[in-house]
C-alpha atoms as a PDB file:
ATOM      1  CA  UNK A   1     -16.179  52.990 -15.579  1.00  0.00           C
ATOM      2  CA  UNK A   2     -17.528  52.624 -11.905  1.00  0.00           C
ATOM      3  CA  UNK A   3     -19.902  55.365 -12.766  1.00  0.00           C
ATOM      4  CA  UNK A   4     -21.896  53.429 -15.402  1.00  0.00           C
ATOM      5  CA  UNK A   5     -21.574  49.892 -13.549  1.00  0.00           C
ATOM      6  CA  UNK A   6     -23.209  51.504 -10.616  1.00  0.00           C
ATOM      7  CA  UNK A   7     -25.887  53.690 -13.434  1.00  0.00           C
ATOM      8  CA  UNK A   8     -26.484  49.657 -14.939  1.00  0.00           C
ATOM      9  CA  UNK A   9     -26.493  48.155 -11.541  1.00  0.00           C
ATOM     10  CA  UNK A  10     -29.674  51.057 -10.587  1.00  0.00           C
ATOM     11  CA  UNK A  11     -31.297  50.491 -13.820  1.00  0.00           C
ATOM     12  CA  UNK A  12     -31.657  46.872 -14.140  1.00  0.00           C
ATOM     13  CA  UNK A  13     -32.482  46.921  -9.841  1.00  0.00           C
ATOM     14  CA  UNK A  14     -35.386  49.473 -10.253  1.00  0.00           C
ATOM     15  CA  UNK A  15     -37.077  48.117 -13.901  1.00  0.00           C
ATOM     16  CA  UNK A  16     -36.733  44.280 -11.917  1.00  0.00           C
ATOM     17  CA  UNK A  17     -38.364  45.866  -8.900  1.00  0.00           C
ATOM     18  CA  UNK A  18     -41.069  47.661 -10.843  1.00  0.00           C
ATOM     19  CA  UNK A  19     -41.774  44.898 -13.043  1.00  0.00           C
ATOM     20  CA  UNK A  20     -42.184  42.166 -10.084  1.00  0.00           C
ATOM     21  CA  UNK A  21     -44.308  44.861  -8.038  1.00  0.00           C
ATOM     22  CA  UNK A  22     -46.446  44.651 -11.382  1.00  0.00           C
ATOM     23  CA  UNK A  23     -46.834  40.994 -10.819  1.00  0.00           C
ATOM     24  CA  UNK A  24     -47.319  40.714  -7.668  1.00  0.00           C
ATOM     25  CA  UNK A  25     -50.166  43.419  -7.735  1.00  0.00           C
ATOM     26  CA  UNK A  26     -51.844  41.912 -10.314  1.00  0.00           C
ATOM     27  CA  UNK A  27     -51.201  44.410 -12.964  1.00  0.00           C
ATOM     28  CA  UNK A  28     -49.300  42.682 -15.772  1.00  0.00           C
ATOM     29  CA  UNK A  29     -49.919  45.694 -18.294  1.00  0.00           C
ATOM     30  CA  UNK A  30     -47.439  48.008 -19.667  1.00  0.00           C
ATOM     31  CA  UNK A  31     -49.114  50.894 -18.559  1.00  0.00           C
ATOM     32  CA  UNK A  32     -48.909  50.603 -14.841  1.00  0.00           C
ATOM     33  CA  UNK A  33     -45.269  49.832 -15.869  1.00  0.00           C
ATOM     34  CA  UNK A  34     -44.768  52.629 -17.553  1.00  0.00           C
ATOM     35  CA  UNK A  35     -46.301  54.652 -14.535  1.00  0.00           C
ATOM     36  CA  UNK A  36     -44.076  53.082 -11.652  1.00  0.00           C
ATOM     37  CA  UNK A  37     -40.911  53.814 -14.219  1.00  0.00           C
ATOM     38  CA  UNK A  38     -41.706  57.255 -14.537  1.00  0.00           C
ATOM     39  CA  UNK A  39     -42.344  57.774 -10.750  1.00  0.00           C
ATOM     40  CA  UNK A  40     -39.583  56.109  -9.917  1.00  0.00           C
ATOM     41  CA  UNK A  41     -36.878  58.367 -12.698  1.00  0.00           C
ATOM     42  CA  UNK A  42     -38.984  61.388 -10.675  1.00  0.00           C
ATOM     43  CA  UNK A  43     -37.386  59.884  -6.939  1.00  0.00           C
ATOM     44  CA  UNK A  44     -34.197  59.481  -8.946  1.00  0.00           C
ATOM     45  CA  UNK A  45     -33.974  62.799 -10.124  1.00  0.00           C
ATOM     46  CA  UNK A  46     -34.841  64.062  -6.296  1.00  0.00           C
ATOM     47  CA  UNK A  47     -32.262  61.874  -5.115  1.00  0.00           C
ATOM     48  CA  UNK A  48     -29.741  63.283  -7.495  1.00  0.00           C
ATOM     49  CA  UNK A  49     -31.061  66.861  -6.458  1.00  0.00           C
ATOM     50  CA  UNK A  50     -30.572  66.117  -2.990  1.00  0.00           C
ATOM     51  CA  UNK A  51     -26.996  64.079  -3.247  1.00  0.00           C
ATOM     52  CA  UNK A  52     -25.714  66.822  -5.513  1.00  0.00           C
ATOM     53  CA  UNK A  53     -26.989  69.765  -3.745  1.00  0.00           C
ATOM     54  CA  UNK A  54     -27.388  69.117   0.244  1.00  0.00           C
ATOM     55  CA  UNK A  55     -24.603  66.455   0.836  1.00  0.00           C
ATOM     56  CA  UNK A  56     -22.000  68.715  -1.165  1.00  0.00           C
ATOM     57  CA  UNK A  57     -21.423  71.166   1.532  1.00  0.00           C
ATOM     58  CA  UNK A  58     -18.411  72.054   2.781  1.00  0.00           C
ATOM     59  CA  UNK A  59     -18.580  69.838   6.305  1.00  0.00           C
ATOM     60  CA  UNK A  60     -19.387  67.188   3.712  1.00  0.00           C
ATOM     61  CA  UNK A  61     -16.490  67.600   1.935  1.00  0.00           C
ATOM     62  CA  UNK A  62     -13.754  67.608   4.470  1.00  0.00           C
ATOM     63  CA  UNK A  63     -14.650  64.301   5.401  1.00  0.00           C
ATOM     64  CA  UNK A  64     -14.585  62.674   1.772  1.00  0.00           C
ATOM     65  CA  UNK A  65     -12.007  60.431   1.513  1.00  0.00           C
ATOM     66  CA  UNK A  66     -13.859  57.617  -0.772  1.00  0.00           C
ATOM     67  CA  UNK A  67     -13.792  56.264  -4.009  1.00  0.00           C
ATOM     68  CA  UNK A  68     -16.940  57.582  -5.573  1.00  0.00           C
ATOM     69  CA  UNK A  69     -17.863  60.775  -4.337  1.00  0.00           C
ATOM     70  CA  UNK A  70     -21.255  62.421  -3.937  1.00  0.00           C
ATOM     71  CA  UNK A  71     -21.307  64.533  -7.288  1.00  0.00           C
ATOM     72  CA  UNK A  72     -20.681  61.231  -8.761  1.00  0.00           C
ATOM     73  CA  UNK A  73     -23.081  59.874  -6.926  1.00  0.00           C
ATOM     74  CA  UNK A  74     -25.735  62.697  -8.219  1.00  0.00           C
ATOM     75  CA  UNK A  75     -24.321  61.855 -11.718  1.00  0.00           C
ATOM     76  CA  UNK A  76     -24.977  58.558 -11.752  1.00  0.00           C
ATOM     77  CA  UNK A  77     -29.125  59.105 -10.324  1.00  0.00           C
ATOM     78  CA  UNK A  78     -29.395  61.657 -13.259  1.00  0.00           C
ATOM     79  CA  UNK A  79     -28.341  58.979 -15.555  1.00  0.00           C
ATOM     80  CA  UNK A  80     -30.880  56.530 -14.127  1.00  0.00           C
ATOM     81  CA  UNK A  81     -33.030  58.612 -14.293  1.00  0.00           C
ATOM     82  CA  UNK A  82     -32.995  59.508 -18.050  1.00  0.00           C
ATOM     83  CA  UNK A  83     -32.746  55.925 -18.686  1.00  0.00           C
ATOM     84  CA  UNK A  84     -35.642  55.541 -16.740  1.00  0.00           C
ATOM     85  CA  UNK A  85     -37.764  57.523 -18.981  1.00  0.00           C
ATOM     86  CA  UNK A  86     -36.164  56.740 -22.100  1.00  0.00           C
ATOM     87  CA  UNK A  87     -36.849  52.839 -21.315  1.00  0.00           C
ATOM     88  CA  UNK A  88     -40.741  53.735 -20.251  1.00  0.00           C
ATOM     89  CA  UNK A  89     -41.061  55.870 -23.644  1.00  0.00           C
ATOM     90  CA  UNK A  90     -40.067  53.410 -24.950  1.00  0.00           C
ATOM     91  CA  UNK A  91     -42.684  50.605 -24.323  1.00  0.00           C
END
């Protein structure tokens, strides 16, 4: 359940960041929109690459004693990042 709050928490943060970026540039269309969404699901899906591939060593995982832990972490950017792109396909 954490793991989707934190994937709705992402989603709605980056589409209101992109969209007021849009306004406050001066380009109101949907295209541009669409644009910044899809760039931004590409820095997601690095992020997740990164999280889930670098940070998941073993020195990294002695020291893991939280509640969400970095493969969740990469979970939850690969499932921004698909919404990303499914909500820019879809406009």
């Amino acid at each position: 359940m954490k793991m989707l709050r934190w994937t709705l928490i992402w989603i709605i943060l980056v589409v209101g960041t992109t969209g007021i970026f849009n306004i406050f540039y001066g380009d109101v269309g949907l295209p541009n929109w669409k644009e910044q969404l899809r760039i931004a699901g590409g820095a997601f899906f690095f992020i997740s690459l990164l999280v889930g591939g670098i940070l998941t060593t073993k020195p990294s995982e002695t020291r893991n004693a939280r509640i969400i832990h970095r493969e969740d972490w990469s979970f939850i950017c690969l499932l921004v990042t698909i919404s990303l792109f499914g909500i820019s396909l879809f406009f």
